[in-house]
C-alpha atoms as a PDB file:
ATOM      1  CA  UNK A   1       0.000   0.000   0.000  1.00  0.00           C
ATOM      2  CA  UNK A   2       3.061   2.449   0.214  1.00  0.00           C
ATOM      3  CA  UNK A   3       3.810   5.016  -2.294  1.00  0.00           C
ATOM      4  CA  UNK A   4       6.680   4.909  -4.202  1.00  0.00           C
ATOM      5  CA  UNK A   5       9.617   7.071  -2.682  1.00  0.00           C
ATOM      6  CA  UNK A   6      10.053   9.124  -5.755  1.00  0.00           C
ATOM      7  CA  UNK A   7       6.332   9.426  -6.597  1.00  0.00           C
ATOM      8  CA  UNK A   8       5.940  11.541  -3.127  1.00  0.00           C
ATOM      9  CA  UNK A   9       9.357  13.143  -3.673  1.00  0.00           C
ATOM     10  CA  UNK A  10       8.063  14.674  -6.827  1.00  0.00           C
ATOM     11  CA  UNK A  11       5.117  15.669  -5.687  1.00  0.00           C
ATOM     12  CA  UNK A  12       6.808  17.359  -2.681  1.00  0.00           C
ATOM     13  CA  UNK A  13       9.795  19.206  -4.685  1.00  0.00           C
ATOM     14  CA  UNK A  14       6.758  20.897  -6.946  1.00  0.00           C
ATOM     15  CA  UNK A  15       5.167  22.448  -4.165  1.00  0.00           C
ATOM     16  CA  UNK A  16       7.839  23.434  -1.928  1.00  0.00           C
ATOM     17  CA  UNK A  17       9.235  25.464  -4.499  1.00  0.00           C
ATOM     18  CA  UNK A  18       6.545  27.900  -4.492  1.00  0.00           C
ATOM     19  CA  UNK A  19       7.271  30.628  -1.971  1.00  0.00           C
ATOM     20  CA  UNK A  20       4.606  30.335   0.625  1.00  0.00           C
ATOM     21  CA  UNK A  21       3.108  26.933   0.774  1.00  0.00           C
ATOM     22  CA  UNK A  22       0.332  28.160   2.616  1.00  0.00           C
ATOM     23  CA  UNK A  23      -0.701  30.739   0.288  1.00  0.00           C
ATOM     24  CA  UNK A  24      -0.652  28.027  -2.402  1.00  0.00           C
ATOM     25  CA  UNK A  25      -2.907  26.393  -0.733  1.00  0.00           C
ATOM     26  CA  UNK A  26      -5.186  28.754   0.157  1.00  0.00           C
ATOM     27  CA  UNK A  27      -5.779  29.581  -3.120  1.00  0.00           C
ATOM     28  CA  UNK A  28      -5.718  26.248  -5.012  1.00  0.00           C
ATOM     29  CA  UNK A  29      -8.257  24.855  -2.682  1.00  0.00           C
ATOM     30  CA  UNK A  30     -10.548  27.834  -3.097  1.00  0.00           C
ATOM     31  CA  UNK A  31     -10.423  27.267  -7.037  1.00  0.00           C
ATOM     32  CA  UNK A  32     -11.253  23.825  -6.286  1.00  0.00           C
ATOM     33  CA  UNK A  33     -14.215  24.021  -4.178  1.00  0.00           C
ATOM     34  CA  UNK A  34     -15.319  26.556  -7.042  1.00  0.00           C
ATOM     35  CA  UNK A  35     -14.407  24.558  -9.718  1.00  0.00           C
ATOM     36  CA  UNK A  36     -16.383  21.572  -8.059  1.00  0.00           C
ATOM     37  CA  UNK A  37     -18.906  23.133  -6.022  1.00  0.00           C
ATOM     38  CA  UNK A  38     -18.360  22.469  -2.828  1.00  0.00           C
ATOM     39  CA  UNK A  39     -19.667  23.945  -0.004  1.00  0.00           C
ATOM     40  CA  UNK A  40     -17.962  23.804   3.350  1.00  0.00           C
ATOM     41  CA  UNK A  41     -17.540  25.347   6.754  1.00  0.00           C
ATOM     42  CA  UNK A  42     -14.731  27.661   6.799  1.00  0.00           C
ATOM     43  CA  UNK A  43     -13.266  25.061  10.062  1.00  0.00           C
ATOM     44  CA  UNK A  44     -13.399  22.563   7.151  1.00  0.00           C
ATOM     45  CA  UNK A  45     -11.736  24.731   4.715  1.00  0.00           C
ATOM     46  CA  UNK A  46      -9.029  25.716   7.203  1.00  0.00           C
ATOM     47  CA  UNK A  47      -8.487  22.393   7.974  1.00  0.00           C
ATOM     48  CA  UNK A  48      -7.806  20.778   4.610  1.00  0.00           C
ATOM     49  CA  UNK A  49      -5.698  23.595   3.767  1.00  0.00           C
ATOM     50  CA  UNK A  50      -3.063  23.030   7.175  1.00  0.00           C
ATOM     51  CA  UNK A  51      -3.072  19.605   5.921  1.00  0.00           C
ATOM     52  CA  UNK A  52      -2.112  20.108   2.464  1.00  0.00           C
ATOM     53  CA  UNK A  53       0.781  22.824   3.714  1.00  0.00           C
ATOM     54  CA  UNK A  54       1.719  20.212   6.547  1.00  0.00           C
ATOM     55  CA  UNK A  55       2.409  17.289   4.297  1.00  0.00           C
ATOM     56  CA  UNK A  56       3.767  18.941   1.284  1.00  0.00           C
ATOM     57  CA  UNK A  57       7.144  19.199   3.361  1.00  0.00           C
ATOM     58  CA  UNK A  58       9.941  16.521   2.799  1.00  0.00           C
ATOM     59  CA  UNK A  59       9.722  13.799   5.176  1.00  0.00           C
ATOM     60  CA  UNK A  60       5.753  14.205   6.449  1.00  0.00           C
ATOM     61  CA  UNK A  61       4.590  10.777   7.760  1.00  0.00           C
ATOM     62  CA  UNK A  62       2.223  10.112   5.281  1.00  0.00           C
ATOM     63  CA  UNK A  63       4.525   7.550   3.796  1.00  0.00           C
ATOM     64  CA  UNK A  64       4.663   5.949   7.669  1.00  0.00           C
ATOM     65  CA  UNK A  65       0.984   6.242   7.553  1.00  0.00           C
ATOM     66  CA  UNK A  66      -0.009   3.874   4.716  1.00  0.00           C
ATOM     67  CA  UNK A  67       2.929   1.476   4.155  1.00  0.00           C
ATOM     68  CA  UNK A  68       0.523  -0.989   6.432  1.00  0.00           C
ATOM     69  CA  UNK A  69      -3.331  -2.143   4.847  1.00  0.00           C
ATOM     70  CA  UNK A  70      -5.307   0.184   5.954  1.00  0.00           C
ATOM     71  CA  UNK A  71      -7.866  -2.151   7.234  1.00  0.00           C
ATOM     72  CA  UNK A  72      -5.571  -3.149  10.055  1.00  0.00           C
ATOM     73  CA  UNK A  73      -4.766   0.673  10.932  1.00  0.00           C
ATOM     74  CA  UNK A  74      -8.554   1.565  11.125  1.00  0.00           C
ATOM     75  CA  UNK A  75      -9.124  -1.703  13.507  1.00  0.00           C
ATOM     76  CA  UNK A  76      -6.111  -0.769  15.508  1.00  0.00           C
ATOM     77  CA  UNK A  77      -6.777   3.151  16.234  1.00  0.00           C
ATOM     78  CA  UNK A  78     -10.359   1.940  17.324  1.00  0.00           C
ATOM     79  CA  UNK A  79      -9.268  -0.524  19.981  1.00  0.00           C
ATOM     80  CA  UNK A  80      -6.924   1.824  21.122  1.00  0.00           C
ATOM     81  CA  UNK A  81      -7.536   1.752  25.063  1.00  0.00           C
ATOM     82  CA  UNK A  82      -6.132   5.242  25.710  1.00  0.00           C
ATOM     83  CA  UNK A  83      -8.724   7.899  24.493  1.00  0.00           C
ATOM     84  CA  UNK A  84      -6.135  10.446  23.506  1.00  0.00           C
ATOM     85  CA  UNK A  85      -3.814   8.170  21.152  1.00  0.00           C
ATOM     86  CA  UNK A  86      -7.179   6.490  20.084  1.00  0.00           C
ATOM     87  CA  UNK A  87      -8.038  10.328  18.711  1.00  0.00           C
ATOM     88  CA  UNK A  88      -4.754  10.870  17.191  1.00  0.00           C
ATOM     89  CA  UNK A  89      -4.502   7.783  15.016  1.00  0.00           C
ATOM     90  CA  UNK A  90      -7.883   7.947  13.801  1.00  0.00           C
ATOM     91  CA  UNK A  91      -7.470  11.328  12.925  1.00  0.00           C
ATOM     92  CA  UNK A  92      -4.042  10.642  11.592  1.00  0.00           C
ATOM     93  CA  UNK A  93      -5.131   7.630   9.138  1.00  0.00           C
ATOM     94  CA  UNK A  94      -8.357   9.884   7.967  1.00  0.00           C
ATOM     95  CA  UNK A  95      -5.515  12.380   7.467  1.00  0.00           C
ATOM     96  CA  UNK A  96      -3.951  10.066   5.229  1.00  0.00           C
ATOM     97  CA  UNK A  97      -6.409   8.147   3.759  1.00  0.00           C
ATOM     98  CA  UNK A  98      -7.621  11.990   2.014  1.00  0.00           C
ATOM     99  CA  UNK A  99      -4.539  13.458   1.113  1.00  0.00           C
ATOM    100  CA  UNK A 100      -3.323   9.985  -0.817  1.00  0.00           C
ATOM    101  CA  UNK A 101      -6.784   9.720  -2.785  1.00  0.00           C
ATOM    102  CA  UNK A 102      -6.565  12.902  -3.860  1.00  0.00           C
ATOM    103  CA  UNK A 103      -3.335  13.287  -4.576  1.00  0.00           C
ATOM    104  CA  UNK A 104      -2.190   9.615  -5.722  1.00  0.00           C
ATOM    105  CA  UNK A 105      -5.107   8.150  -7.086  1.00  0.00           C
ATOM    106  CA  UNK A 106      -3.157   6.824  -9.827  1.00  0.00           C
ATOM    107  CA  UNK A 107      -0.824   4.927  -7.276  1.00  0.00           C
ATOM    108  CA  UNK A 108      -4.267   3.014  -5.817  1.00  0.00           C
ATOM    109  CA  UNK A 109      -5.807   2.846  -9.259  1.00  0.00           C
ATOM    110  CA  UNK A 110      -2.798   0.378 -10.766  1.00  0.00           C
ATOM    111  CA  UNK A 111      -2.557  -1.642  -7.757  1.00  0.00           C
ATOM    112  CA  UNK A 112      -5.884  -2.475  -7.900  1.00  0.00           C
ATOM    113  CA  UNK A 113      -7.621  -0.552  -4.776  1.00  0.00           C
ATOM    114  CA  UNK A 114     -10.981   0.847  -5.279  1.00  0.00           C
ATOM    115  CA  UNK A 115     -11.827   4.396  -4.446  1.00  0.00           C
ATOM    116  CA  UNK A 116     -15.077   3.350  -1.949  1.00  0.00           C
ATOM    117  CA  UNK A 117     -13.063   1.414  -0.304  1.00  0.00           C
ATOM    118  CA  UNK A 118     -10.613   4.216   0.572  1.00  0.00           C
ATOM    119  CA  UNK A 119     -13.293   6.520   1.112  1.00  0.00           C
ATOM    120  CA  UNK A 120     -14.913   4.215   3.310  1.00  0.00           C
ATOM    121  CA  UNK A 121     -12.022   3.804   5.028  1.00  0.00           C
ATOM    122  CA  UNK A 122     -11.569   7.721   5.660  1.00  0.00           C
ATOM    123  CA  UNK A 123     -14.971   8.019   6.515  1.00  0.00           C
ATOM    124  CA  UNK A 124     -14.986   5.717   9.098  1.00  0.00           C
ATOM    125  CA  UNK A 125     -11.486   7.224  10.678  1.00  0.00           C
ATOM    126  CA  UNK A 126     -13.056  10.643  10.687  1.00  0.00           C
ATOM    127  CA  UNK A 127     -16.481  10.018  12.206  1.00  0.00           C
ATOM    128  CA  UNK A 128     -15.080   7.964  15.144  1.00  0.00           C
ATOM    129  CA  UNK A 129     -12.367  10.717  15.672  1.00  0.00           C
ATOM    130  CA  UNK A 130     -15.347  13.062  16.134  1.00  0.00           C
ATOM    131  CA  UNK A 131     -17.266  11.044  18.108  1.00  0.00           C
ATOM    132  CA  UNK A 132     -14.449  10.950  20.485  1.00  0.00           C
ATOM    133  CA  UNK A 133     -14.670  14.708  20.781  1.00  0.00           C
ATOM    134  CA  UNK A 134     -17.893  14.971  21.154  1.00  0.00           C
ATOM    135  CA  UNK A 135     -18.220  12.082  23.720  1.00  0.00           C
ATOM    136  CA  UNK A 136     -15.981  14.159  25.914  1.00  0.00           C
ATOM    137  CA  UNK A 137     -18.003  17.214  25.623  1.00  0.00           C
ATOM    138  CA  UNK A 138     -20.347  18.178  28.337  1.00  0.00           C
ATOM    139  CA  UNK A 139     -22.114  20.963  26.330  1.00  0.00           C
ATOM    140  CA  UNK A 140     -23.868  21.222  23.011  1.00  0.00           C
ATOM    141  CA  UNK A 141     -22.826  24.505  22.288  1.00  0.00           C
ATOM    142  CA  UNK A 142     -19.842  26.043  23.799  1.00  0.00           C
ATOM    143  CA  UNK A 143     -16.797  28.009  21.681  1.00  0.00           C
ATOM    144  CA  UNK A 144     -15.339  24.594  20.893  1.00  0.00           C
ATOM    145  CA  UNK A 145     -18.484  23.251  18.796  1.00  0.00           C
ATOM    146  CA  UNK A 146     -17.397  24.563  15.400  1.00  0.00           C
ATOM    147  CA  UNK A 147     -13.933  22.412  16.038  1.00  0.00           C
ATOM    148  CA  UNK A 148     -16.160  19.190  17.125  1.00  0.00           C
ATOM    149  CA  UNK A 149     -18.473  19.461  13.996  1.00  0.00           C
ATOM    150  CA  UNK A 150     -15.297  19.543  11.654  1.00  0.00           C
ATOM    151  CA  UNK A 151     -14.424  15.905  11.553  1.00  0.00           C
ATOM    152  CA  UNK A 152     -18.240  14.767  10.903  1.00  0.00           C
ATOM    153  CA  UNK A 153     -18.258  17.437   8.317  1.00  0.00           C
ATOM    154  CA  UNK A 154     -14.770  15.899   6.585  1.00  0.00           C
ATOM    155  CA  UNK A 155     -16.533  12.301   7.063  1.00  0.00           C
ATOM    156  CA  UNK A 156     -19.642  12.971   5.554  1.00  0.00           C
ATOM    157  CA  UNK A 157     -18.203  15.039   2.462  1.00  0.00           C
ATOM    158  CA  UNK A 158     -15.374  12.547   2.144  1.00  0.00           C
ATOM    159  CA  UNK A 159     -15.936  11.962  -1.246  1.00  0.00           C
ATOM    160  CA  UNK A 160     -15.605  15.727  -2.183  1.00  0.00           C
ATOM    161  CA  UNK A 161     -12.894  17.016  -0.233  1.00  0.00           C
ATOM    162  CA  UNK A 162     -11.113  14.052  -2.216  1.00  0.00           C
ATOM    163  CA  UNK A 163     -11.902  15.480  -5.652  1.00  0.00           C
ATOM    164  CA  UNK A 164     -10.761  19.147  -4.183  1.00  0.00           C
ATOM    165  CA  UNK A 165      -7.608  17.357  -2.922  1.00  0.00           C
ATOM    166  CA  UNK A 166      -7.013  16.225  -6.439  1.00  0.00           C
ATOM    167  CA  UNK A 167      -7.795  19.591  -7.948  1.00  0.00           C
ATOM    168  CA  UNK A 168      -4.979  21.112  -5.735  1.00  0.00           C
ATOM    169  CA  UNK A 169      -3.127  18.264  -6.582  1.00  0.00           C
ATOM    170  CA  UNK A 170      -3.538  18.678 -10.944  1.00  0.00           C
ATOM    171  CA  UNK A 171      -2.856  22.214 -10.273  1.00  0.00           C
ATOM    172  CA  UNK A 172       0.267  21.322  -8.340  1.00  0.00           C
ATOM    173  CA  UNK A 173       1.433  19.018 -10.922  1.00  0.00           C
ATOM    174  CA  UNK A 174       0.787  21.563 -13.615  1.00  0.00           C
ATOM    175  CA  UNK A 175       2.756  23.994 -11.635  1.00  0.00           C
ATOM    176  CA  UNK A 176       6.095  22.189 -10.751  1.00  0.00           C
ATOM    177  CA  UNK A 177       6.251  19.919 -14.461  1.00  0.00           C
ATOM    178  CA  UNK A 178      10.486  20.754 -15.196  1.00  0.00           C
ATOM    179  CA  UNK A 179      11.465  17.522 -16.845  1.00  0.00           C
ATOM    180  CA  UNK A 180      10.772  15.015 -19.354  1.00  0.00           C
ATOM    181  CA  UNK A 181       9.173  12.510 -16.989  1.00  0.00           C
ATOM    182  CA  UNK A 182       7.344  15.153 -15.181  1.00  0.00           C
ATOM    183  CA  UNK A 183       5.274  16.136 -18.514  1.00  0.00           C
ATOM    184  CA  UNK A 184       4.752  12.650 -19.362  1.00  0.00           C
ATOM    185  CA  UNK A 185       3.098  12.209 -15.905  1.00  0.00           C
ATOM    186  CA  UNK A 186       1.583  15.615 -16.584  1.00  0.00           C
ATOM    187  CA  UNK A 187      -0.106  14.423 -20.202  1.00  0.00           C
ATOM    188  CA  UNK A 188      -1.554  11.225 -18.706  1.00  0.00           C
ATOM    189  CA  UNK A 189      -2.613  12.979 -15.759  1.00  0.00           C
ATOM    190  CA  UNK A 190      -4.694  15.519 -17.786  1.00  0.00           C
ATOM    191  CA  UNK A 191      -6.023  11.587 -20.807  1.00  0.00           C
ATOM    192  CA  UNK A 192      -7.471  10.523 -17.009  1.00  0.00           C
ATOM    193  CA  UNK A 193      -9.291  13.844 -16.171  1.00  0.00           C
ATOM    194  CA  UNK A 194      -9.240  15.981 -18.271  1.00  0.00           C
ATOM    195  CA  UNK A 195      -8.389  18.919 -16.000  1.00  0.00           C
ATOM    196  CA  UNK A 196      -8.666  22.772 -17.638  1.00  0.00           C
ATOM    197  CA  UNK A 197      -5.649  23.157 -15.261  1.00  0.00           C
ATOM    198  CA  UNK A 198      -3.513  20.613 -16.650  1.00  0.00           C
ATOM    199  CA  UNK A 199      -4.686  21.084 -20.193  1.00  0.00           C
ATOM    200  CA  UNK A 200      -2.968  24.831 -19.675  1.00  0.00           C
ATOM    201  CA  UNK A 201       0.293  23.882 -18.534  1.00  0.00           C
ATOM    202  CA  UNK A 202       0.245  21.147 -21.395  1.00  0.00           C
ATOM    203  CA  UNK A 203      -0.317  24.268 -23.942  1.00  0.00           C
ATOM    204  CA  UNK A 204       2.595  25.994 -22.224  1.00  0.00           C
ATOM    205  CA  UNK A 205       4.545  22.724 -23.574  1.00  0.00           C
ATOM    206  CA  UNK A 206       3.208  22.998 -26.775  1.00  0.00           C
ATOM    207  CA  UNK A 207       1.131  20.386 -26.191  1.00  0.00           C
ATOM    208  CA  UNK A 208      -2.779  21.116 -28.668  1.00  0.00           C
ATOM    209  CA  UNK A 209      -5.597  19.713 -26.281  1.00  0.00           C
ATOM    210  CA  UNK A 210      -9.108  19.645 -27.224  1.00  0.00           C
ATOM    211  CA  UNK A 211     -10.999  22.810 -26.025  1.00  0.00           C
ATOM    212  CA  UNK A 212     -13.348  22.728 -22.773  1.00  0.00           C
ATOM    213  CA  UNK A 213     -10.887  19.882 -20.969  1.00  0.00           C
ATOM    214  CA  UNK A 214     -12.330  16.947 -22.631  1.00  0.00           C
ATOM    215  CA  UNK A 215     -10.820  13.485 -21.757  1.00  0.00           C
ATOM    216  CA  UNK A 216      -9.269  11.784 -24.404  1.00  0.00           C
ATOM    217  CA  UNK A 217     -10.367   8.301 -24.122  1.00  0.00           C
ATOM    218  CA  UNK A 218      -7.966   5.558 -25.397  1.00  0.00           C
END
């Protein structure tokens, strides 16, 4: 289930280049919510983009995170006994579990993973990680709520924040393409999904897409 070293190493070198990572973010996730329509708290929003900034730096433990199945993570964060661990490696796999769909669905794709199961898999990380929060709250409403309510909001729009994450991630890759094998990845990036985004940078090649980001099917 691990990612190849130099998959995540290219990925990484594209978007640390650009001067603030946040920033990047910020903006590509915006464009993405726009560009798919998805609505979300602004705690949700925040939250996707820390992760994004977090793990585009060399040696993030995402690559810790999945080398196991993920099965066997999910069933050993929830029979965690201590609450607090139980919290963080629930939240840590859900973590995980979005930024590689998004990002590397290619990777799961050719080794024969499907998509709901991931999802599922994220889902299920998320919600329990918010139940634990909420379990341990002795209010309804208090100044923490908004923070409680943002892991049953990532569980429930799974699905979407995993086609923002791989917005971000085709306008990453259409950002940071510098070699040969990068535009390669780049051109059957953009046959798979026919991204506007990556169907620019391809023009910048001299690459002549069909208008409107149309996929090319083979």
């Amino acid at each position: 289930m691990g990612l190849a070293p130099e998959v995540v190493e290219e990925q990484q070198m594209s978007i640390v280049a650009t001067a603030s990572v946040t920033d990047f973010f910020e903006e590509a996730v915006d464009e993405a919510m726009r560009s798919r329509r998805v609505t979300a708290s602004e705690g949700a929003r925040s939250y996707v983009v820390a992760l994004l900034a977090d793990l585009a730096k060399p040696g993030s433990p995402i690559e810790r995170t999945l080398e196991r199945p993920l099965t066997l993570l999910l069933d050993e964060a929830l029979h965690t006994p201590e609450l607090g661990e139980r919290f963080e490696r629930l939240r840590t796999l859900g973590d995980g579990v979005l930024y590689t769909s998004g990002f590397f669905a290619d990777h799961f794709e050719a080794r024969g993973v499907d998509t709901k199961y991931l999802i599922g898999i994220g889902q299920t990380a998320y919600d329990n990680a918010g139940s634990l929060i909420r379990a341990g709250s002795s209010r309804s409403l208090d100044d923490d709520a908004a923070t409680v309510d943002i892991f049953g909001e990532l569980s429930r729009k799974f699905a979407s924040f995993v086609e923002v994450i791989s917005e971000v991630a085709n306008a990453t890759i259409a950002r940071g393409v510098a070699t040969s094998r990068g535009l390669i990845k780049l051109y059957e990036r953009w046959l798979k999904t026919g991204s506007e985004a990556l169907a620019g940078a391809l023009s910048s090649h001299g690459f002549v897409t069909p208008r409107g980001g149309n996929r090319v099917l083979s």
